[in-house]
N, C-alpha and C. Protein backbone atom coordinates (compact mmCIF):
# COMPACT_ATOMS: atom_id res chain seq x y z
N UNK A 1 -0.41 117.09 72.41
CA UNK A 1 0.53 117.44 73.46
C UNK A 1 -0.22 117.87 74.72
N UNK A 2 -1.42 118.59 74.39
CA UNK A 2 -2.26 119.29 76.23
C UNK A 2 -2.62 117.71 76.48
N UNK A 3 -3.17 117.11 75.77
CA UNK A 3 -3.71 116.11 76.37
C UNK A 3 -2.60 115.22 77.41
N UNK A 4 -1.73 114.83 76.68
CA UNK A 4 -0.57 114.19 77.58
C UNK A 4 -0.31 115.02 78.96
N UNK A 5 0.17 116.46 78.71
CA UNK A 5 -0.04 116.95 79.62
C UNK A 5 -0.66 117.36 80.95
N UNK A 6 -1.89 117.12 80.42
CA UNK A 6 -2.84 117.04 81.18
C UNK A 6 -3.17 115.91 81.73
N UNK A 7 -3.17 115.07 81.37
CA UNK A 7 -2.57 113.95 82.37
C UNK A 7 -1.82 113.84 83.19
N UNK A 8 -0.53 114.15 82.79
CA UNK A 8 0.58 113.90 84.30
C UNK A 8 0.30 115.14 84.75
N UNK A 9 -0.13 116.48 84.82
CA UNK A 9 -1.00 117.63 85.55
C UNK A 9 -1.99 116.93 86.74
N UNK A 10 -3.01 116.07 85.96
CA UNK A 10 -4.04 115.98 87.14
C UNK A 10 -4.03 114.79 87.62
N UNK A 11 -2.87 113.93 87.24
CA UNK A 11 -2.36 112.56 87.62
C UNK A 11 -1.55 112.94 88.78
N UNK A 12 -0.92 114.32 88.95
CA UNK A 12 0.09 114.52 89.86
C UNK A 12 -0.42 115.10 90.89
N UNK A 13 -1.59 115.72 90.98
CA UNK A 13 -2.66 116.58 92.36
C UNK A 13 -3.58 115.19 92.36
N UNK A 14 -3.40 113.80 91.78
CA UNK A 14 -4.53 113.18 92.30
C UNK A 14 -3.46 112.06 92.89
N UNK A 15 -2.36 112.13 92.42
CA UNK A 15 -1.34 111.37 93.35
C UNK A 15 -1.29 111.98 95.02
N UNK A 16 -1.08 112.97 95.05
CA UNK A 16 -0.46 113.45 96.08
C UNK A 16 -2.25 112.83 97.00
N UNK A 17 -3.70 113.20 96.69
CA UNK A 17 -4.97 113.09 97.13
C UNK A 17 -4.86 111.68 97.81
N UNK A 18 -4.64 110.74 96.59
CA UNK A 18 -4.50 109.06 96.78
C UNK A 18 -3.87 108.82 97.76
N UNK A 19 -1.87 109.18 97.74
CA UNK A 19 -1.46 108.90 99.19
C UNK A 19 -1.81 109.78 100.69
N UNK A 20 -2.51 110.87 100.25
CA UNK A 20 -2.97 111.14 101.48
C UNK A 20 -4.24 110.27 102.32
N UNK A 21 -5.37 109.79 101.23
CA UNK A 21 -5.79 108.78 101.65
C UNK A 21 -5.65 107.46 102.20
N UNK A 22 -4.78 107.10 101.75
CA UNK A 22 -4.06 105.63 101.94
C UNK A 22 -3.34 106.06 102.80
N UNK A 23 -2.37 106.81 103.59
CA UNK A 23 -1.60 106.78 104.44
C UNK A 23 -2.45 107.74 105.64
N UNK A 24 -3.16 108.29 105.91
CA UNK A 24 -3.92 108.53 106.56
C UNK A 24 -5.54 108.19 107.05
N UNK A 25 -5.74 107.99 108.20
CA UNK A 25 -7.04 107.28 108.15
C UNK A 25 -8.07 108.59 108.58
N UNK A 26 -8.82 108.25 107.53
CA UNK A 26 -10.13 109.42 107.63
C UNK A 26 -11.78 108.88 107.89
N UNK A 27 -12.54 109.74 108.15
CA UNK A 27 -13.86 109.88 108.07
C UNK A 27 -14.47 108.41 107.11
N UNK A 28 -15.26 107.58 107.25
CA UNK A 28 -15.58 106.70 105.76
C UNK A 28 -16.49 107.21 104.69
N UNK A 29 -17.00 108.30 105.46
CA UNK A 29 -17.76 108.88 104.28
C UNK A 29 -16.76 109.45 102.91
N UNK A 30 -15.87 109.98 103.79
CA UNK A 30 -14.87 110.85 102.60
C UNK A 30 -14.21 109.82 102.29
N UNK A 31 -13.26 109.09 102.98
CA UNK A 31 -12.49 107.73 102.21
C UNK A 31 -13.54 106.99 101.31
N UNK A 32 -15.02 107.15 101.08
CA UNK A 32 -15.65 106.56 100.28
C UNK A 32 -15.81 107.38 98.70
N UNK A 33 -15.52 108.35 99.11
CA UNK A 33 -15.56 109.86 98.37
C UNK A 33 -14.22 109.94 97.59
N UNK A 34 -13.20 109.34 98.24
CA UNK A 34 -12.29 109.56 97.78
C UNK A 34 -11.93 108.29 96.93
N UNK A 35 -12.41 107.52 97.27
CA UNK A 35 -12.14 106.09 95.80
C UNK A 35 -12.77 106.62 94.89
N UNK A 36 -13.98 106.77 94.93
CA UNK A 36 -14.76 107.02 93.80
C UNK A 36 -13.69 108.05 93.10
N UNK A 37 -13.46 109.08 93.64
CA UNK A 37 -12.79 109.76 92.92
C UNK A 37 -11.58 109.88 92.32
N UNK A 38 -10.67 109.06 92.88
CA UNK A 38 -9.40 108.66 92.76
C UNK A 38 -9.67 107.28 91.45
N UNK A 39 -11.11 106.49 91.43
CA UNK A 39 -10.71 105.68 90.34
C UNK A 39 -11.29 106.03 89.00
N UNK A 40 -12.34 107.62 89.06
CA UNK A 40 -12.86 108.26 88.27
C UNK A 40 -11.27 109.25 87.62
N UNK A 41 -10.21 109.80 88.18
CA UNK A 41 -9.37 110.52 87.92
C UNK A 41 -8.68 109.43 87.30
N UNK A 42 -8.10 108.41 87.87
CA UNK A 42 -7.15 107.45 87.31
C UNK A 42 -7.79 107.09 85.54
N UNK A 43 -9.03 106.73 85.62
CA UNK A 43 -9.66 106.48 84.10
C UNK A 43 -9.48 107.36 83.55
N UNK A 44 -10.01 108.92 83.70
CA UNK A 44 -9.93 109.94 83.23
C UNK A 44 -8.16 110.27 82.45
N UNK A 45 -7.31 109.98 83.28
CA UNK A 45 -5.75 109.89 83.32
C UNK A 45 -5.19 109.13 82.15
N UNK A 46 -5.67 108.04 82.33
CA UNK A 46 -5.47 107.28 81.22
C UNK A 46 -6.02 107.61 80.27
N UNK A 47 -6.86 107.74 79.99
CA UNK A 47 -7.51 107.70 78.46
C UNK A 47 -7.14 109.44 77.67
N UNK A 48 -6.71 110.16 78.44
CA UNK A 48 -5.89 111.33 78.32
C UNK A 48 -4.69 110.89 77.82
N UNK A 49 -3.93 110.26 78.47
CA UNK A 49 -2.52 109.64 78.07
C UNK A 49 -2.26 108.48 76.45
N UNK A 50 -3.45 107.80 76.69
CA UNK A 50 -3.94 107.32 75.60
C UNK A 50 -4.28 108.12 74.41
N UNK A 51 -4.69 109.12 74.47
CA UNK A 51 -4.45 110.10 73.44
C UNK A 51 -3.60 110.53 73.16
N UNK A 52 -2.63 110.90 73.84
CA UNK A 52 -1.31 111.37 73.63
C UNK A 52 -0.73 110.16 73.28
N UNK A 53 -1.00 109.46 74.03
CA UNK A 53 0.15 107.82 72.68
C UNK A 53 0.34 107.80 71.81
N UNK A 54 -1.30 108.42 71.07
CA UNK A 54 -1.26 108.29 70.01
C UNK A 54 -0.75 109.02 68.79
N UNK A 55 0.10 110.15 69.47
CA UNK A 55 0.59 110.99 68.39
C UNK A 55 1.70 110.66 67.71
N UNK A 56 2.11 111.21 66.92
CA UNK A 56 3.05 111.06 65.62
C UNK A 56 4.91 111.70 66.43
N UNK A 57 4.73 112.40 67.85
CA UNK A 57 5.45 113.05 67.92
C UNK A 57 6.22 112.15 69.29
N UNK A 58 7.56 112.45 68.66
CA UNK A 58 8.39 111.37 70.25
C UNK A 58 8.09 111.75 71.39
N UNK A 59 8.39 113.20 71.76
CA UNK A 59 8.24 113.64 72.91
C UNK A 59 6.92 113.90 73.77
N UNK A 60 6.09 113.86 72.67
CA UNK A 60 4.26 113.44 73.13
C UNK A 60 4.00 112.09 73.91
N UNK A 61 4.64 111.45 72.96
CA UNK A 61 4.60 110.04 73.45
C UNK A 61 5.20 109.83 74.55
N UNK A 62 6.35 110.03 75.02
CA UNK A 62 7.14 110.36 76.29
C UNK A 62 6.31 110.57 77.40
N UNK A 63 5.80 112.02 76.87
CA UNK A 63 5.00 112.37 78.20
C UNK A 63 3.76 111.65 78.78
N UNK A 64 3.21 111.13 77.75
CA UNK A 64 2.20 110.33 77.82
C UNK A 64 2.53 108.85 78.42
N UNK A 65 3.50 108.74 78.28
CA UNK A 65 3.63 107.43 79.30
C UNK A 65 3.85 107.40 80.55
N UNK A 66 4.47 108.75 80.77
CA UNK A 66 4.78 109.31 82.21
C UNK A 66 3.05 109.48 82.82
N UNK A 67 2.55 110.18 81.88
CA UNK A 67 1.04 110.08 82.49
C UNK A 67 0.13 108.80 82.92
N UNK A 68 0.92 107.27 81.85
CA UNK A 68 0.41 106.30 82.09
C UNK A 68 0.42 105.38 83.82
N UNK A 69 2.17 105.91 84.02
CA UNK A 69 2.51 105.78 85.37
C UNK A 69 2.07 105.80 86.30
N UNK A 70 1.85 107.73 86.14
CA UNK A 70 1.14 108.23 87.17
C UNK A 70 0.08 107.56 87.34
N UNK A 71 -0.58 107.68 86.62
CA UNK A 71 -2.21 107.62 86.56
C UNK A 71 -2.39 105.43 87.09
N UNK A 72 -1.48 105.04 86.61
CA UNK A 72 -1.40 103.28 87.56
C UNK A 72 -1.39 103.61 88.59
N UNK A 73 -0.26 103.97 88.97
CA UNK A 73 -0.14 103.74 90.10
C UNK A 73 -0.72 104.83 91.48
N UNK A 74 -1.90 105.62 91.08
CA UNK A 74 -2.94 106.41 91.58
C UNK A 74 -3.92 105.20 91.91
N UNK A 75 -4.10 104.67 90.72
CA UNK A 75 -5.22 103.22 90.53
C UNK A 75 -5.23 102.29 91.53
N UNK A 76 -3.46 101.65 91.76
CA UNK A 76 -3.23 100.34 92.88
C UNK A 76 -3.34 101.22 93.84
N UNK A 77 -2.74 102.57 94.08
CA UNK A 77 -3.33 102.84 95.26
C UNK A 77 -4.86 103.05 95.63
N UNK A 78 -5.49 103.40 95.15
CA UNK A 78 -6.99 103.87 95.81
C UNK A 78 -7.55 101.84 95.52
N UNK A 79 -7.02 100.95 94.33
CA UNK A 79 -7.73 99.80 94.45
C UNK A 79 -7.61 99.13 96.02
N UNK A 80 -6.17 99.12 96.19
CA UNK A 80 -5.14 99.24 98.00
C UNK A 80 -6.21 99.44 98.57
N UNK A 81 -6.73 100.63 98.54
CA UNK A 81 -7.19 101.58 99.62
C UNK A 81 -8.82 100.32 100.12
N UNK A 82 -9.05 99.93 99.11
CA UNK A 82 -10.65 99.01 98.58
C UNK A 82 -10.92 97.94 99.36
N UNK A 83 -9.60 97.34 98.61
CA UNK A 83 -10.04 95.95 99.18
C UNK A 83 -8.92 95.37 100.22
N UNK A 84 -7.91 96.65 101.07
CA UNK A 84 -6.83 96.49 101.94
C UNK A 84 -5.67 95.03 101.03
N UNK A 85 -5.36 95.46 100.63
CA UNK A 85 -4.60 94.37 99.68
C UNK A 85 -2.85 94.20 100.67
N UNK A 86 -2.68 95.70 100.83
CA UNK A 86 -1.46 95.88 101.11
C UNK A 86 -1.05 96.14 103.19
N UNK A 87 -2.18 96.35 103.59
CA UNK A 87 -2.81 96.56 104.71
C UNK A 87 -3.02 95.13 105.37
């Protein structure tokens, strides 16, 4: 259950990071700073959530997919951010 949790926890302060990047234009040192980190959190996110999949319990599992969400769509954004896909 922390694990799931902890996912949509640091899936949700790295959401809010991601669209501040992507919708604001910054420094390239830090927008370089900030992929790295945004696709180091997104992995991190997942494989947290992925643990929680894996439990025996419904509502684990629940949360853990909510973490899967988050944690995507943190991913297309900072990938966005990479290679201007959407830009």
């Amino acid at each position: 259950m922390q694990c799931a949790w902890l996912s949509v926890a640091s899936g949700g302060v790295s959401l809010i990071v991601a669209l501040l990047f992507w919708w604001q234009s910054v420094a390239p040192e830090l927008a370089r700073l900030g992929q790295h980190a945004g696709i180091f959190s997104a992995a991190l996110g997942l494989t947290l959530a992925g643990i929680g999949a894996a439990s025996q319990r419904k509502r684990v599992r629940r949360v853990a997919a909510v973490g899967v969400v988050v944690n995507l769509f943190i991913l297309a954004l900072t990938l966005d951010q990479i290679f201007s896909i959407l830009r």
